[in-house]
Protein backbone atom coordinates (compact mmCIF):
# COMPACT_ATOMS: atom_id res chain seq x y z
CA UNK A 1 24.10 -19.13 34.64
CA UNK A 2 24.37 -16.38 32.33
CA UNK A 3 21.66 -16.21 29.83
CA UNK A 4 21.15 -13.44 26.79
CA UNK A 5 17.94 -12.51 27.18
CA UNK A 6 15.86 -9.94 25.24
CA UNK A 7 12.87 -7.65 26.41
CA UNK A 8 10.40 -5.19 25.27
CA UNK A 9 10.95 -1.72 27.55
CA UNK A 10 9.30 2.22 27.69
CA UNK A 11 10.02 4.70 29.29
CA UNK A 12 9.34 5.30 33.14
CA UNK A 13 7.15 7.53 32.23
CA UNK A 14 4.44 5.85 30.56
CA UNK A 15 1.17 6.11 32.62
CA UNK A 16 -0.22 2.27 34.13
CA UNK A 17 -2.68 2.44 31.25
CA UNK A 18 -0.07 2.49 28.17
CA UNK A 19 1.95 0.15 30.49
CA UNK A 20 -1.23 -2.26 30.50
CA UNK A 21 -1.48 -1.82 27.30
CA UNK A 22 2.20 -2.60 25.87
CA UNK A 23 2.05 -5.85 28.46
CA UNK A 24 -1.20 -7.18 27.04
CA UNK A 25 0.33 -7.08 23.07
CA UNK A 26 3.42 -8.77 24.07
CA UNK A 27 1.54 -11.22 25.97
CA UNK A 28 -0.56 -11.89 22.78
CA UNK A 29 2.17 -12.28 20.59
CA UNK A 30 3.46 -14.85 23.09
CA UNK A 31 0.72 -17.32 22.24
CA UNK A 32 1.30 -17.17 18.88
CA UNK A 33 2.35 -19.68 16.38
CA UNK A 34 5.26 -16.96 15.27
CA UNK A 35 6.36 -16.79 18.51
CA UNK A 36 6.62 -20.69 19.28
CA UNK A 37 8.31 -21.00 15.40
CA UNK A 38 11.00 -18.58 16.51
CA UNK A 39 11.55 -19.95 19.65
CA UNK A 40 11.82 -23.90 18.03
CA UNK A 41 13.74 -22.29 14.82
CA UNK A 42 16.33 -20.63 17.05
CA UNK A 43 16.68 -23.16 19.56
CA UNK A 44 15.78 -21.13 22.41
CA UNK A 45 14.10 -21.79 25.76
CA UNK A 46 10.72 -19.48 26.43
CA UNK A 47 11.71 -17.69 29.74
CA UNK A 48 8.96 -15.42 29.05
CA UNK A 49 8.34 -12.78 31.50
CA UNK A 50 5.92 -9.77 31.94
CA UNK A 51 4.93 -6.55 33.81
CA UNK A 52 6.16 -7.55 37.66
CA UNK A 53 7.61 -10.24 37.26
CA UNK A 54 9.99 -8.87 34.39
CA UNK A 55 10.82 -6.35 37.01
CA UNK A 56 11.88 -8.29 39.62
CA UNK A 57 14.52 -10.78 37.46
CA UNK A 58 15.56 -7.67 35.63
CA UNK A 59 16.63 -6.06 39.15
CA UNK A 60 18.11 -9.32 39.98
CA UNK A 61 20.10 -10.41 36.69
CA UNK A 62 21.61 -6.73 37.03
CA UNK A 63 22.60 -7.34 40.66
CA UNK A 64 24.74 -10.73 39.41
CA UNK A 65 26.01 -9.30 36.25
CA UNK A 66 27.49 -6.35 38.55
CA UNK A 67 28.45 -8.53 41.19
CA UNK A 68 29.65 -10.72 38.69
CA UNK A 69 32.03 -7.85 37.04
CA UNK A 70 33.17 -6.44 39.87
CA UNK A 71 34.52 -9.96 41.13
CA UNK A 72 36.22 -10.03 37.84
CA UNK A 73 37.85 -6.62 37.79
CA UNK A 74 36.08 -4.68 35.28
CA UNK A 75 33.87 -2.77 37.46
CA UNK A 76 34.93 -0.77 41.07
């Protein structure tokens, strides 16, 4: 399954306390009434991921999109 995700990024150089930092206000705004109107207005699923975990599926969904494309053709 292919999905369009979105996600919040820095740069690999932010210390582990910014990086704590930018995780925690993301994860706030993901309780939020906003949040779960945008999600419902949109019609989209809340695959919400953070810090680690983020990571890992990141790694992962760019290991089957290049697998994917290479199958395909467009990448060698």
């Amino acid at each position: 399954m292919l999905t369009n995700w979105r996600g919040v990024v820095a740069p690999g150089s932010i210390d582990d306390a910014q990086k704590a930092k930018l995780t925690e206000v993301v994860t706030k705004l993901h309780g939020t009434e906003a949040w779960k109107a945008t999600l419902a207005k949109n019609n989209w699923d809340d695959a919400f991921l953070a810090g680690d975990e983020f990571k890992t599926f990141l790694t992962e969904d760019i290991a089957k999109v290049k697998t994917t494309l290479t199958e395909i053709g467009l990448v060698k």
